[in-house]
PDB file of N, CA and C in Angstrom:
ATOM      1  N   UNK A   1      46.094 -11.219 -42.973  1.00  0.00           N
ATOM      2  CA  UNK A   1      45.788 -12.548 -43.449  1.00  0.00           C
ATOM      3  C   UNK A   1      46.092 -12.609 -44.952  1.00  0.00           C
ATOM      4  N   UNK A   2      46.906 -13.690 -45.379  1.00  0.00           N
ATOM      5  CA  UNK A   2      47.222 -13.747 -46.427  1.00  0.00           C
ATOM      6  C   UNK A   2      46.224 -14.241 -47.804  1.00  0.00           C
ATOM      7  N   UNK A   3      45.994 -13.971 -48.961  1.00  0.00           N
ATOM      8  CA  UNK A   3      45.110 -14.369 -49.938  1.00  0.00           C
ATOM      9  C   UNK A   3      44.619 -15.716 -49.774  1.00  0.00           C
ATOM     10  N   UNK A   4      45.828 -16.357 -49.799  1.00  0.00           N
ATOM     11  CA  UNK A   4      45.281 -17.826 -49.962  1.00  0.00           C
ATOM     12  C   UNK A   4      44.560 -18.406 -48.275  1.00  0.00           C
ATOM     13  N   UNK A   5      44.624 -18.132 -47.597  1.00  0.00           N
ATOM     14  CA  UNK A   5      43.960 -18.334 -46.405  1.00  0.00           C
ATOM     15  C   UNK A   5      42.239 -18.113 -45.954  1.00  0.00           C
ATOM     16  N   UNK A   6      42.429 -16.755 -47.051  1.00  0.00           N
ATOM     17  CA  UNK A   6      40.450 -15.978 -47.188  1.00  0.00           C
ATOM     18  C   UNK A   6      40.072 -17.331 -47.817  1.00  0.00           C
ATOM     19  N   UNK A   7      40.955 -17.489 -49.051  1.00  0.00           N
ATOM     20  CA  UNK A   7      39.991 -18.245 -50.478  1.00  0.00           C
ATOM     21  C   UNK A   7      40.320 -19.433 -49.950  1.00  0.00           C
ATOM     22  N   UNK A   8      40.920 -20.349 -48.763  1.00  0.00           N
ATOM     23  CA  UNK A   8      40.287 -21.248 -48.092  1.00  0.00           C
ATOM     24  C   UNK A   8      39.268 -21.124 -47.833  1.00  0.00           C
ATOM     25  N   UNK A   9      38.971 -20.321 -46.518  1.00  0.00           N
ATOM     26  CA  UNK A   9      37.846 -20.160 -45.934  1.00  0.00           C
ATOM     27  C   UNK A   9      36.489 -20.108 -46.449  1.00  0.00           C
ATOM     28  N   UNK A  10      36.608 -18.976 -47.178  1.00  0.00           N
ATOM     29  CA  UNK A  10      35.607 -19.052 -48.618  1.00  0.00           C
ATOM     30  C   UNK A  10      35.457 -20.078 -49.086  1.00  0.00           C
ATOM     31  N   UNK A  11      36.092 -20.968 -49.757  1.00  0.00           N
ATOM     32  CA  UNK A  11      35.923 -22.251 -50.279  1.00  0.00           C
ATOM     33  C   UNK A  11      34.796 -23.206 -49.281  1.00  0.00           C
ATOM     34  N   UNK A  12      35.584 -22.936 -47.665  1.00  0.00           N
ATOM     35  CA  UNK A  12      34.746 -23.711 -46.935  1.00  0.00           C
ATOM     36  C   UNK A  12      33.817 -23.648 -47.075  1.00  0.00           C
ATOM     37  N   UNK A  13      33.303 -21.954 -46.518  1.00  0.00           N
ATOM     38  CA  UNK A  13      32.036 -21.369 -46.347  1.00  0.00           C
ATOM     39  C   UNK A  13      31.398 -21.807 -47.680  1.00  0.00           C
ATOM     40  N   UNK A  14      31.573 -21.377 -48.728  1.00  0.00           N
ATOM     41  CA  UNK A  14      30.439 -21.728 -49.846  1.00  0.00           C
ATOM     42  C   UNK A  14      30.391 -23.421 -49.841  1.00  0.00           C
ATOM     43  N   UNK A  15      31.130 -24.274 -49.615  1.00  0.00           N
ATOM     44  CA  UNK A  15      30.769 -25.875 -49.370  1.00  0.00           C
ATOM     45  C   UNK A  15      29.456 -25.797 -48.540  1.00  0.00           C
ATOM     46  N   UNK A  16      29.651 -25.393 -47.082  1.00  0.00           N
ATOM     47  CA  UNK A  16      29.043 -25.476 -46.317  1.00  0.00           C
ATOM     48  C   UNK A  16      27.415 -24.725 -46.479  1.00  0.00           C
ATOM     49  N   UNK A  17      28.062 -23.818 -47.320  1.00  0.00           N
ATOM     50  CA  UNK A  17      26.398 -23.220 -47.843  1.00  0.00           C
ATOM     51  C   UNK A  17      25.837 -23.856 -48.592  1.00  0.00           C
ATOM     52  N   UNK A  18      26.511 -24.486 -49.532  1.00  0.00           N
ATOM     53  CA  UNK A  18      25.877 -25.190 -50.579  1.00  0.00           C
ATOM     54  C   UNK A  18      25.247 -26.476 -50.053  1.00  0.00           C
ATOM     55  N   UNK A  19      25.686 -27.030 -48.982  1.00  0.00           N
ATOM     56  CA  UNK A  19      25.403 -28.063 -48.531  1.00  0.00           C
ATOM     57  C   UNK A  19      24.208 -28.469 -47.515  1.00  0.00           C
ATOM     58  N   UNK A  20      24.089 -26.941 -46.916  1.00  0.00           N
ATOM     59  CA  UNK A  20      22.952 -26.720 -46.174  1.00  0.00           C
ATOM     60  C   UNK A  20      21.425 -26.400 -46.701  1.00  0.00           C
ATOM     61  N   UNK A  21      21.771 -25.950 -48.209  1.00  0.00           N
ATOM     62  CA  UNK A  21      20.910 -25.980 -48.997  1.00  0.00           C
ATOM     63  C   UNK A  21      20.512 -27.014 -49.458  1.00  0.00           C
ATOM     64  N   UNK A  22      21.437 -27.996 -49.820  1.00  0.00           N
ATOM     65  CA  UNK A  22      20.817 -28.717 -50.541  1.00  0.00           C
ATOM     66  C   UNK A  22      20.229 -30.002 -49.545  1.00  0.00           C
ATOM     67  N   UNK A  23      20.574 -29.514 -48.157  1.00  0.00           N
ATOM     68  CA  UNK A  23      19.516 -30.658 -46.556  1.00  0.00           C
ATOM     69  C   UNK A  23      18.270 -29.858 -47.276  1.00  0.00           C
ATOM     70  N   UNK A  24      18.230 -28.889 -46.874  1.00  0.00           N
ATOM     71  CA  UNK A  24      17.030 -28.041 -46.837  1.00  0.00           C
ATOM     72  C   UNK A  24      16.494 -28.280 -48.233  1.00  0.00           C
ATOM     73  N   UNK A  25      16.897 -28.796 -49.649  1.00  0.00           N
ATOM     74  CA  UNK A  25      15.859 -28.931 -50.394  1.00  0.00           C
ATOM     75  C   UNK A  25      15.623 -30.426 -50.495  1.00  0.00           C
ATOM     76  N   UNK A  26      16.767 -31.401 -50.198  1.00  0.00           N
ATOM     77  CA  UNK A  26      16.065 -32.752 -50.023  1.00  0.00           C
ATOM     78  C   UNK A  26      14.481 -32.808 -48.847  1.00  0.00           C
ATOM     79  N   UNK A  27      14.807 -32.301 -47.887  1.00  0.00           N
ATOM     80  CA  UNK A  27      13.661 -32.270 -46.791  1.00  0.00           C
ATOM     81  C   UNK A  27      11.990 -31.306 -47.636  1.00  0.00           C
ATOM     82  N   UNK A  28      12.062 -30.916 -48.616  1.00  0.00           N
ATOM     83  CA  UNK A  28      11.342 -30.286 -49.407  1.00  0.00           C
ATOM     84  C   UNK A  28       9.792 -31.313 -49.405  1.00  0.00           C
ATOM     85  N   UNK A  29      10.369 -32.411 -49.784  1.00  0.00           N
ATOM     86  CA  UNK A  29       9.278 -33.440 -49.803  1.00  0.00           C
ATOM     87  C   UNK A  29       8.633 -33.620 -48.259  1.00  0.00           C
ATOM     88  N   UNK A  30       8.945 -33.208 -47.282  1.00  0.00           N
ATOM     89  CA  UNK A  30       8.217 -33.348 -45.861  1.00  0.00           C
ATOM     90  C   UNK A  30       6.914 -32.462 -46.016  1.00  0.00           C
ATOM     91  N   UNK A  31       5.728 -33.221 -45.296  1.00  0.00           N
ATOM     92  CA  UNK A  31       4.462 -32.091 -45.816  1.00  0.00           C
ATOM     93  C   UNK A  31       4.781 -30.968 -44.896  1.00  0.00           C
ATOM     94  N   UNK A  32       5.698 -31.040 -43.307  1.00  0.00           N
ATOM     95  CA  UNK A  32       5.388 -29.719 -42.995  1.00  0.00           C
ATOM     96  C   UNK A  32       6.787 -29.246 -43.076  1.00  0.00           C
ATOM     97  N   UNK A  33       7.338 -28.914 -44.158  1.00  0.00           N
ATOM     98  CA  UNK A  33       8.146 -28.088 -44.432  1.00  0.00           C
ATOM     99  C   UNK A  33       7.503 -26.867 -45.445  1.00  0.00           C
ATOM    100  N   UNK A  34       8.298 -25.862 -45.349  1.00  0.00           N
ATOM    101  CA  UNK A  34       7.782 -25.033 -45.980  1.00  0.00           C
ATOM    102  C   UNK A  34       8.579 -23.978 -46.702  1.00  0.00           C
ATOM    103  N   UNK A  35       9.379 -24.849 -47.073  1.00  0.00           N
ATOM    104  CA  UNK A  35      10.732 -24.345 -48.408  1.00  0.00           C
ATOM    105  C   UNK A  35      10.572 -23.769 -49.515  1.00  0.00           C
ATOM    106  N   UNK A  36      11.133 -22.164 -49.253  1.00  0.00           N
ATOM    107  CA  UNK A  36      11.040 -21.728 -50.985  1.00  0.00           C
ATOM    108  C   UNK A  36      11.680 -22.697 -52.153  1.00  0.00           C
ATOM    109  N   UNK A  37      11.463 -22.972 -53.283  1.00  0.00           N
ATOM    110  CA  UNK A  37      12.112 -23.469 -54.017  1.00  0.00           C
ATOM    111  C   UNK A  37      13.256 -22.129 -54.636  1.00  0.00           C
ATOM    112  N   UNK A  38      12.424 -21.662 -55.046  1.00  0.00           N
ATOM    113  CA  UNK A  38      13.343 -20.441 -56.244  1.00  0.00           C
ATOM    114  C   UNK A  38      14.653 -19.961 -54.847  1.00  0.00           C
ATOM    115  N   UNK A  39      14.511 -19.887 -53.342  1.00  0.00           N
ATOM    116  CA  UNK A  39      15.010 -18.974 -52.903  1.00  0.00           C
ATOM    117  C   UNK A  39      16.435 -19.895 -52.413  1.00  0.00           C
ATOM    118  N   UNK A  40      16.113 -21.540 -52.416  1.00  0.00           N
ATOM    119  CA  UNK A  40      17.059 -22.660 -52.347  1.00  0.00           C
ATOM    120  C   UNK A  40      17.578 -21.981 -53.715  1.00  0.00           C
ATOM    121  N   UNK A  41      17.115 -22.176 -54.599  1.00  0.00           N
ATOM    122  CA  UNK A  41      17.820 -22.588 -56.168  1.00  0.00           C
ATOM    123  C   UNK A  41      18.569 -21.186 -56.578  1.00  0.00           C
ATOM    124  N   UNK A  42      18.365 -19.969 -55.687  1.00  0.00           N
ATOM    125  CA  UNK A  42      19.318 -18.826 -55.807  1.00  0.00           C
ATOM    126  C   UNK A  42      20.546 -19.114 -54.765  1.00  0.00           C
ATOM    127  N   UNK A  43      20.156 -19.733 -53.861  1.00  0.00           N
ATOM    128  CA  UNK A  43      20.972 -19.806 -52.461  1.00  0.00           C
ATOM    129  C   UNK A  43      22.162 -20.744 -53.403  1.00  0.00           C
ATOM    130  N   UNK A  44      21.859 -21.692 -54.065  1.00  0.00           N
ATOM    131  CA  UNK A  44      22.394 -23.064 -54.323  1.00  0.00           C
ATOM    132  C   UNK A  44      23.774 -22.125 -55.863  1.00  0.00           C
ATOM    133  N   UNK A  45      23.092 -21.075 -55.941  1.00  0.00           N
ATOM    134  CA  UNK A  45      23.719 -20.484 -57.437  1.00  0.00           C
ATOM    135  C   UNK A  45      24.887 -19.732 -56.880  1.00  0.00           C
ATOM    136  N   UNK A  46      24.450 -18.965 -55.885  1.00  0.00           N
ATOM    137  CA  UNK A  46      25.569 -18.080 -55.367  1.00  0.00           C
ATOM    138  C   UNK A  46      26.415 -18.550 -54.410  1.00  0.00           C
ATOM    139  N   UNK A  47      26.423 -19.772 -53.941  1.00  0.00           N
ATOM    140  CA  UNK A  47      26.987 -20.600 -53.436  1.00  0.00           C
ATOM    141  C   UNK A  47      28.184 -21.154 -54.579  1.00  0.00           C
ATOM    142  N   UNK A  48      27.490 -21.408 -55.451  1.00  0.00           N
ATOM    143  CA  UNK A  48      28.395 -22.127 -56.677  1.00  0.00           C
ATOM    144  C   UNK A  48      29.388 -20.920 -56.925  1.00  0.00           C
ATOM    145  N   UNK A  49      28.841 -19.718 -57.070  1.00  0.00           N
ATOM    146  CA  UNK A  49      29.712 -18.384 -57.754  1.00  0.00           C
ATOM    147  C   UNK A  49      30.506 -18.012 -56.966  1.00  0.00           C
ATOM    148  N   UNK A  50      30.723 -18.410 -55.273  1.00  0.00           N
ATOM    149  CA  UNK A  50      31.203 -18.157 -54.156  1.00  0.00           C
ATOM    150  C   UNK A  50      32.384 -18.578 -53.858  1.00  0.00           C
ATOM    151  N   UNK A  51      32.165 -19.851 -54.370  1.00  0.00           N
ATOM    152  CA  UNK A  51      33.246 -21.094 -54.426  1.00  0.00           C
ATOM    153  C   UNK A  51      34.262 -21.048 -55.826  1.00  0.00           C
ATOM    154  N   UNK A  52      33.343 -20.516 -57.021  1.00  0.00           N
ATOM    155  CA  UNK A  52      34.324 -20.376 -58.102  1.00  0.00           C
ATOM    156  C   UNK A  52      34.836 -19.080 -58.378  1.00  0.00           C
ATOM    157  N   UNK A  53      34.650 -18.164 -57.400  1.00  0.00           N
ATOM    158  CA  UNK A  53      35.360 -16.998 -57.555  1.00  0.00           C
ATOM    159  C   UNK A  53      36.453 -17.002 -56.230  1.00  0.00           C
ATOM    160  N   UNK A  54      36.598 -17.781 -55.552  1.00  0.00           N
ATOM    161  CA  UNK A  54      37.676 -18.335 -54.140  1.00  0.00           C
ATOM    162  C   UNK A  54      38.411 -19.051 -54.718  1.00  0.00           C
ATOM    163  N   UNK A  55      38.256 -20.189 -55.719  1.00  0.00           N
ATOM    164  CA  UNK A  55      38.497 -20.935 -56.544  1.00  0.00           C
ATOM    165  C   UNK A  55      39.757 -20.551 -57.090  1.00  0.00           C
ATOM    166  N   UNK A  56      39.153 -19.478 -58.476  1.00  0.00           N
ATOM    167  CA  UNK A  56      40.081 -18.014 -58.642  1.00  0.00           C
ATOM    168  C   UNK A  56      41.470 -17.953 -58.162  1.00  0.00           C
ATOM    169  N   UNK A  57      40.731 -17.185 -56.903  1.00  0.00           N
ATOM    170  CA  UNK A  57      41.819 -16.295 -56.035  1.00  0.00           C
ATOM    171  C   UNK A  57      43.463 -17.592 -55.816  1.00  0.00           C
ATOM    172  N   UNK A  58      42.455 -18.850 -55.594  1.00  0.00           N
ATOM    173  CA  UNK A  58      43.528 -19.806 -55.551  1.00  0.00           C
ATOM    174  C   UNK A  58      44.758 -20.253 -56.705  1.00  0.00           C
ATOM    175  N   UNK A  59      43.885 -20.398 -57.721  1.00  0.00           N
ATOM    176  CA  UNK A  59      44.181 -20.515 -59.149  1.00  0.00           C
ATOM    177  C   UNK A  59      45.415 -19.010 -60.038  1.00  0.00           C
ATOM    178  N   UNK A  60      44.565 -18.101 -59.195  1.00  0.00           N
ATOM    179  CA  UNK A  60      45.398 -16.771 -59.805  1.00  0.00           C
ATOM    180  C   UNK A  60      47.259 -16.713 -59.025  1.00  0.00           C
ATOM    181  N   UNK A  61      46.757 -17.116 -57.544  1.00  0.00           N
ATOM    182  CA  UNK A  61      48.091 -17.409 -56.565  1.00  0.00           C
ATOM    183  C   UNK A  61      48.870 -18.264 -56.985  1.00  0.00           C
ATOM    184  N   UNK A  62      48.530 -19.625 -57.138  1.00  0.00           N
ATOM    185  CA  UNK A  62      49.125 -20.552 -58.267  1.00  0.00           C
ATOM    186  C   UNK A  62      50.291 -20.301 -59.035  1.00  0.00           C
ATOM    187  N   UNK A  63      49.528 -19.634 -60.092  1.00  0.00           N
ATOM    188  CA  UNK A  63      49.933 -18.857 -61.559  1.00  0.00           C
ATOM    189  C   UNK A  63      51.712 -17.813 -60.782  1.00  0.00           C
ATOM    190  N   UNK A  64      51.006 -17.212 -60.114  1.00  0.00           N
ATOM    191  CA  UNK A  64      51.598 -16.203 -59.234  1.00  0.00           C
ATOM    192  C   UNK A  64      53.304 -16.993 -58.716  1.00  0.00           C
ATOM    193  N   UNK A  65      52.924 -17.767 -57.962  1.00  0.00           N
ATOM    194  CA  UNK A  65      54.192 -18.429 -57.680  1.00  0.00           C
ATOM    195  C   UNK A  65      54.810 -19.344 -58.368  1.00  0.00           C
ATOM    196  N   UNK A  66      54.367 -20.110 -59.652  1.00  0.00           N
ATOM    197  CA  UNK A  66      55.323 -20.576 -60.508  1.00  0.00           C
ATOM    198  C   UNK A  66      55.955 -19.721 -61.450  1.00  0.00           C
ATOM    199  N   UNK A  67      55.464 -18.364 -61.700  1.00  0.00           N
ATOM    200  CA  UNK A  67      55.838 -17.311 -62.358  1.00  0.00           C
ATOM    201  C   UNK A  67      56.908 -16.721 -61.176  1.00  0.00           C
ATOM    202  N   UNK A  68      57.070 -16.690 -60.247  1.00  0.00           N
ATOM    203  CA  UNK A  68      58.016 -16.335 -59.109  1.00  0.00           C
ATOM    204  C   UNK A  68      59.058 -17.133 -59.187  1.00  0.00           C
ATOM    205  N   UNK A  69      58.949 -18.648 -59.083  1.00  0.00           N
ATOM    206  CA  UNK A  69      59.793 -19.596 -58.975  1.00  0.00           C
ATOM    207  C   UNK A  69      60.217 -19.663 -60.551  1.00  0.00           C
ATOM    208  N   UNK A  70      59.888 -19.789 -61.506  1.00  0.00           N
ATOM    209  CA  UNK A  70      60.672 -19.905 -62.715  1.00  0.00           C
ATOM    210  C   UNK A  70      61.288 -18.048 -63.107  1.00  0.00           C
ATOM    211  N   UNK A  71      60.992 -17.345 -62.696  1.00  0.00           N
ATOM    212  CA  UNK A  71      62.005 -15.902 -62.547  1.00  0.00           C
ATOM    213  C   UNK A  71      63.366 -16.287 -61.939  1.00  0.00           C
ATOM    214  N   UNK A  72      63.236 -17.199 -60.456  1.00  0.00           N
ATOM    215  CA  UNK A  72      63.955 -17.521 -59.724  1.00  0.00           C
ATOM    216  C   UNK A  72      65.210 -18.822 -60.150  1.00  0.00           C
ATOM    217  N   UNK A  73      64.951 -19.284 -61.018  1.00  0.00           N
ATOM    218  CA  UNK A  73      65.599 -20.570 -61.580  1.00  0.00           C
ATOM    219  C   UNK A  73      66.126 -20.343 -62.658  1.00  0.00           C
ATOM    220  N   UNK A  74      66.006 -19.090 -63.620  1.00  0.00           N
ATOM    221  CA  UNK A  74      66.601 -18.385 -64.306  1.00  0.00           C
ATOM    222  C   UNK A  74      68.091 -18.100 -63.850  1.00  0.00           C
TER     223      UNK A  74
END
């Protein structure tokens, strides 16, 4: 599987994490819920760091093939 295909996926996955967190801390206000805060607000961080280090991988590939293609046009 090629780089840019993980740091899709990844991308997804941390959306989807981030997003499930943040159901789970809107619903916070229900009396019978019973939601860590701190353990949302770590969930919600490494979610963010998940996505901007996939982010990266995308960004670095990028770089990667216009540095390929302008070698190539030379």
């Amino acid at each position: 599987m090629d780089p840019l295909t993980v740091a899709r996926y990844g991308l997804m996955a941390a959306s989807q994490r981030f997003d499930a967190s943040a159901a789970r801390t809107a619903r916070m206000g229900d009396q019978s819920s019973d939601i860590d805060y701190a353990a949302e607000a770590v969930e919600q961080i490494e979610a963010k760091h998940q996505f901007s280090a996939n982010l990266g991988t995308i960004k670095v590939a990028d770089e990667m093939w216009r540095s390929l293609m302008d070698i190539q046009t030379r």
